[in-house]
N, C-alpha and C. Protein backbone atom coordinates (compact mmCIF):
# COMPACT_ATOMS: atom_id res chain seq x y z
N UNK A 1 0.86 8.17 0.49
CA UNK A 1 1.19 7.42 -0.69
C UNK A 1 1.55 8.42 -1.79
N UNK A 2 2.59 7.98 -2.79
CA UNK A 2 2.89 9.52 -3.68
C UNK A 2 2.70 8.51 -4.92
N UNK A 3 3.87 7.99 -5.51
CA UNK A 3 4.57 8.08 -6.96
C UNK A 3 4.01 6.00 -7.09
N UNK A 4 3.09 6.02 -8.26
CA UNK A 4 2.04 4.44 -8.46
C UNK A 4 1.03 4.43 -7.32
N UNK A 5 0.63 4.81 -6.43
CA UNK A 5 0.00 4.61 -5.20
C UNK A 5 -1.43 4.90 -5.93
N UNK A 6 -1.93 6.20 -6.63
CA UNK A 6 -3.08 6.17 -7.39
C UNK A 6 -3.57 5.19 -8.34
N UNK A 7 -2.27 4.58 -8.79
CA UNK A 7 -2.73 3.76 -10.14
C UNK A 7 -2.99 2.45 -9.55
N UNK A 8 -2.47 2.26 -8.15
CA UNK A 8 -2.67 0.85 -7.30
C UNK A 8 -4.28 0.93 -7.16
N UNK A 9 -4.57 2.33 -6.17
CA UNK A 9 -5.68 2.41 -5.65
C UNK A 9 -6.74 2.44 -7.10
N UNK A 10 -6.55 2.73 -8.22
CA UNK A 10 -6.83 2.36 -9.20
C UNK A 10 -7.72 1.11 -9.61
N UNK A 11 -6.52 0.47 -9.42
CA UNK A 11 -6.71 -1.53 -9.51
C UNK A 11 -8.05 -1.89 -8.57
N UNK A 12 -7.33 -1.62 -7.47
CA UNK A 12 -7.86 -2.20 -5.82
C UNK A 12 -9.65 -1.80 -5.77
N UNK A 13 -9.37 -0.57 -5.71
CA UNK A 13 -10.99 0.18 -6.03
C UNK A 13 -11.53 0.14 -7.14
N UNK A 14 -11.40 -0.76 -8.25
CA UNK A 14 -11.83 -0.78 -9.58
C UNK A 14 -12.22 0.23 -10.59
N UNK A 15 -11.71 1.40 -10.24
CA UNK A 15 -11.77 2.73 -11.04
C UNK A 15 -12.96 3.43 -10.19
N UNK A 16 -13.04 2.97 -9.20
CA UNK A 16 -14.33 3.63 -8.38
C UNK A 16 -13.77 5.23 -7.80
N UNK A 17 -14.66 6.08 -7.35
CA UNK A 17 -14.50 7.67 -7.07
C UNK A 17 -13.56 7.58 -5.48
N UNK A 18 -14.02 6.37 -4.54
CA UNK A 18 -13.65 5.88 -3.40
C UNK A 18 -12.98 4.99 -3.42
N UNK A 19 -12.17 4.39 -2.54
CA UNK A 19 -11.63 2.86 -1.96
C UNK A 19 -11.43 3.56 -0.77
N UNK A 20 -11.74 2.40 0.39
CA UNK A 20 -11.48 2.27 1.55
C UNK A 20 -10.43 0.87 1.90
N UNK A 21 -9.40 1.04 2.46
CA UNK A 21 -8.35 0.06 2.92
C UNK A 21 -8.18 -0.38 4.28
N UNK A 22 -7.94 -1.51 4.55
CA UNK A 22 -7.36 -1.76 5.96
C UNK A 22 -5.91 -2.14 5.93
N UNK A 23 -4.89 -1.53 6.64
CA UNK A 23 -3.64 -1.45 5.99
C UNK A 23 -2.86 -2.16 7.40
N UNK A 24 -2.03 -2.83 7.57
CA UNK A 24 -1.27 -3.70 9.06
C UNK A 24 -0.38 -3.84 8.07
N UNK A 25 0.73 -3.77 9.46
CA UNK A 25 2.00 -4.67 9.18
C UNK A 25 2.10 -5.98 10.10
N UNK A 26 0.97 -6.16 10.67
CA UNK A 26 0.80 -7.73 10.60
C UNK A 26 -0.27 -8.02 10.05
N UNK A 27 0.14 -9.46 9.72
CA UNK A 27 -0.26 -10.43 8.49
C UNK A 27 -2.21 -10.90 8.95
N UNK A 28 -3.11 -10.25 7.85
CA UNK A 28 -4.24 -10.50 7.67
C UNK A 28 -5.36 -11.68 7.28
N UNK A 29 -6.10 -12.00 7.56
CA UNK A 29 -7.02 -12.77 6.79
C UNK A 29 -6.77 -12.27 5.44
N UNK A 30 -6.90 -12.92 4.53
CA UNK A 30 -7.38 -12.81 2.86
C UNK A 30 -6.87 -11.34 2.68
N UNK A 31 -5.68 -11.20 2.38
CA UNK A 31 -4.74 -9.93 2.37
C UNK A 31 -4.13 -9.44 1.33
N UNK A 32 -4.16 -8.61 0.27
CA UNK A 32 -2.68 -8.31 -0.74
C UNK A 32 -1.79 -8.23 0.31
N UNK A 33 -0.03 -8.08 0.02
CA UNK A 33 0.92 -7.15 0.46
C UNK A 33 1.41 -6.85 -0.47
N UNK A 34 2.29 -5.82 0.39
CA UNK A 34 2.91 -4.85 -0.37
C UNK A 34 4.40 -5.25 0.05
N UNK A 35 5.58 -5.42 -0.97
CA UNK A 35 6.37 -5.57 0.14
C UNK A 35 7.93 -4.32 -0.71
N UNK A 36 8.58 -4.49 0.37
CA UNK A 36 9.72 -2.93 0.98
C UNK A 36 10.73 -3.68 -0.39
N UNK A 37 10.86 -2.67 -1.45
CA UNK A 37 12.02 -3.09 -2.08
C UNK A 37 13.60 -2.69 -1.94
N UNK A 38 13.39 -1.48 -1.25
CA UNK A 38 14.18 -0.32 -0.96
C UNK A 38 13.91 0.90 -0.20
N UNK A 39 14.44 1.12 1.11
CA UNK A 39 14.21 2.25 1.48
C UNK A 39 14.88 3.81 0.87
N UNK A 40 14.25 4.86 0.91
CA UNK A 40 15.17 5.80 1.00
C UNK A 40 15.36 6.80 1.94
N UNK A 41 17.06 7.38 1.29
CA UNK A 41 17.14 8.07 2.45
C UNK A 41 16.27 9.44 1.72
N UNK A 42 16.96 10.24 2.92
CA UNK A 42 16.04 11.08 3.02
C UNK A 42 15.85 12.40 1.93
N UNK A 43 17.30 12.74 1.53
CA UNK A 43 17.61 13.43 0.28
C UNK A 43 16.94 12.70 -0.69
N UNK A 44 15.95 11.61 -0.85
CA UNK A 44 15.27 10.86 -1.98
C UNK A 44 13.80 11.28 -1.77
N UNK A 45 13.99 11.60 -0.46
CA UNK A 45 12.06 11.75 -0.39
C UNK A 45 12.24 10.96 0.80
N UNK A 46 12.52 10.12 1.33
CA UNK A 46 12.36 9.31 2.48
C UNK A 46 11.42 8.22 2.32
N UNK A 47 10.91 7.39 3.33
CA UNK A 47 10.39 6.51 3.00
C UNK A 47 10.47 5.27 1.96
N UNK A 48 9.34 4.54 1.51
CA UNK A 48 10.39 3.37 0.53
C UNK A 48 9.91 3.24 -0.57
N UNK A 49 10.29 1.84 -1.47
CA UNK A 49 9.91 1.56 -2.72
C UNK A 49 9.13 0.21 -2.31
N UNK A 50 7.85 0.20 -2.93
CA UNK A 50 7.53 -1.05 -2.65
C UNK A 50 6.52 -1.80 -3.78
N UNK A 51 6.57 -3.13 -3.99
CA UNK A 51 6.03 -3.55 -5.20
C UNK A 51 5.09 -4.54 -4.23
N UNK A 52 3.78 -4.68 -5.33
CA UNK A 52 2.99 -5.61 -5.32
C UNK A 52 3.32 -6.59 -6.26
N UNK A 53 3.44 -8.03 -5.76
CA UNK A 53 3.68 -8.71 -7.00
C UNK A 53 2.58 -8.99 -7.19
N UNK A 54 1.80 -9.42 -6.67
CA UNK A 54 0.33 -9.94 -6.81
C UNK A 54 -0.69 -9.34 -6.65
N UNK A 55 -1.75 -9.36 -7.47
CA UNK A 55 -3.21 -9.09 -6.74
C UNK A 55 -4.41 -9.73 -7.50
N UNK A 56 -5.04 -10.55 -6.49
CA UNK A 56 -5.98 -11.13 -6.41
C UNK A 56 -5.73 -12.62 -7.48
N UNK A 57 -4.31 -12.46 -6.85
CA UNK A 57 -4.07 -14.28 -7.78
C UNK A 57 -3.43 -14.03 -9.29
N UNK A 58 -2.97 -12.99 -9.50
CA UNK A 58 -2.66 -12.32 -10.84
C UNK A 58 -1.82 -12.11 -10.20
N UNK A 59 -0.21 -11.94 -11.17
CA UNK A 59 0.77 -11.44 -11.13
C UNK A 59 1.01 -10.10 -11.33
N UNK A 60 1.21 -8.70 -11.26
CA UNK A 60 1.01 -7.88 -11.97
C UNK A 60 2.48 -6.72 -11.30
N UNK A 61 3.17 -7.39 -10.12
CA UNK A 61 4.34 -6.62 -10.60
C UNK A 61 4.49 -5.03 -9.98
N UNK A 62 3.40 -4.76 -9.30
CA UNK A 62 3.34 -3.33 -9.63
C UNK A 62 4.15 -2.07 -8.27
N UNK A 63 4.89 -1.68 -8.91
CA UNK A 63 6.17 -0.51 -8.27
C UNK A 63 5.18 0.73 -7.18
N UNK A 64 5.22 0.95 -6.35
CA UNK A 64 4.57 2.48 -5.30
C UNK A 64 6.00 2.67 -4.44
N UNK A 65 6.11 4.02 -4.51
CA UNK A 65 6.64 5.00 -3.53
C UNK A 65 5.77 5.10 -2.24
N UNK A 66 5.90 4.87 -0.95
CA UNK A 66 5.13 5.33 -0.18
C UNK A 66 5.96 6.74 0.59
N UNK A 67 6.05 7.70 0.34
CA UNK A 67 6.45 8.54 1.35
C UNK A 67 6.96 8.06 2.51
N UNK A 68 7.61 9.64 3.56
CA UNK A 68 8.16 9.78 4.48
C UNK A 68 7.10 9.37 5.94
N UNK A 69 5.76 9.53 5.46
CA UNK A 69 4.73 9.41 6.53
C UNK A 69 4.44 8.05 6.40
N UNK A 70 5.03 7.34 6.35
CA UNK A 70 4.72 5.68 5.99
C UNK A 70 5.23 5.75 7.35
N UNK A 71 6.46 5.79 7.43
CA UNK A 71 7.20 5.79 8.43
C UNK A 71 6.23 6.28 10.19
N UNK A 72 5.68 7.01 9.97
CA UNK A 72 5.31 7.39 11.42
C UNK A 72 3.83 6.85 11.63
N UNK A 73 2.98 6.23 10.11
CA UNK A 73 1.64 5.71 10.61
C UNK A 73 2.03 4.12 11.00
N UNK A 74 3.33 3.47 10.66
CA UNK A 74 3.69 1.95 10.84
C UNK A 74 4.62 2.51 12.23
N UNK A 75 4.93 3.74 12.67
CA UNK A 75 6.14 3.99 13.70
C UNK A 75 7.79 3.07 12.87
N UNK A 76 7.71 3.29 12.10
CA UNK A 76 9.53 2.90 11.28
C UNK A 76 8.51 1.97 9.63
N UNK A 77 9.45 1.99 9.24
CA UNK A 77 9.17 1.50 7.36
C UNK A 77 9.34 -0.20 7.50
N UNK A 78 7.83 -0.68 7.38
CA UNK A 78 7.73 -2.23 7.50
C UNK A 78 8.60 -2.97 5.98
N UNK A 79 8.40 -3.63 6.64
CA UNK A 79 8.89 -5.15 5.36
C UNK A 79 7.93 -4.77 4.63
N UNK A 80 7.05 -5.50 5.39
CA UNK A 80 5.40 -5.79 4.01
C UNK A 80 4.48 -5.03 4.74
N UNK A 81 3.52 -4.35 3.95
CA UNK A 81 2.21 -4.12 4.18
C UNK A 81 0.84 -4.60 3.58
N UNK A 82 0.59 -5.30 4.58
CA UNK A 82 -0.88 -6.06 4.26
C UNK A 82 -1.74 -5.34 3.88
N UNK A 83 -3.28 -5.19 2.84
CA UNK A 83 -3.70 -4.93 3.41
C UNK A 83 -5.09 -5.36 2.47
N UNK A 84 -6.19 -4.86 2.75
CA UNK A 84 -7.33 -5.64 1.93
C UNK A 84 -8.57 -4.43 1.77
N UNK A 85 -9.25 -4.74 1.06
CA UNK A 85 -9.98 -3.54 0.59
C UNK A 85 -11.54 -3.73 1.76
N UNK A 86 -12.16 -2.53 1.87
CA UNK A 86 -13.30 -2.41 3.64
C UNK A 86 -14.12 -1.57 2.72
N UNK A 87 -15.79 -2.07 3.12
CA UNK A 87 -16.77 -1.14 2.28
C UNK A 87 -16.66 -0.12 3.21
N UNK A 88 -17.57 0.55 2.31
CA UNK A 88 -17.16 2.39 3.18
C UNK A 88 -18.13 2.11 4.42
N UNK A 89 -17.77 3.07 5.74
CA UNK A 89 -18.49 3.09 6.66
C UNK A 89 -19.70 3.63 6.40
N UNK A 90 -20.39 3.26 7.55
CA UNK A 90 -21.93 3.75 7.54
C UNK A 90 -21.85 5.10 7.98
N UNK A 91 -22.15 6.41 7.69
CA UNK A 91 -22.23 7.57 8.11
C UNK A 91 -23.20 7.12 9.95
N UNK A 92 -23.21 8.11 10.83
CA UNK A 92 -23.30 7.80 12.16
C UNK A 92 -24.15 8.94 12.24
């Protein structure tokens, strides 16, 4: 995640030190998405532009760059990315 992706995780994690995510490009129980406004090529940075319009029933609009590695953790640059916030694991 590069350029708004902090200020998302911001929101999502409520200014907390952590957030943990569960992130699919298929469609979740009780889910934000994220969705693809624009890809770029690669002389841009690669990867895409993508806005949240919503979160948590609020409108809020909000613009992220996801990088070139979007691309190889989805295997190609989804439409939308779901995804919803996971308490932290239990250490093992």
């Amino acid at each position: 995640m590069v350029q708004g992706a902090a200020t998302m995780l911001d929101l999502v994690g409520e200014n907390s030190k952590e957030c943990y995510l569960k992130l699919s490009d298929q469609t979740l129980n009780g889910v934000e998405v994220l969705k693809l406004e624009q890809a770029r090529i690669q002389n841009q940075g690669g990867g895409g532009d993508y806005i949240l319009d919503n979160f948590q029933s609020e409108t809020i609009n909000h613009k992220s760059w996801l990088c070139e590695v979007t691309r190889l953790v989805f295997n190609g640059l989804p439409q939308e990315i779901y995804f919803k916030k996971q308490p932290p694991s239990m250490p093992k």
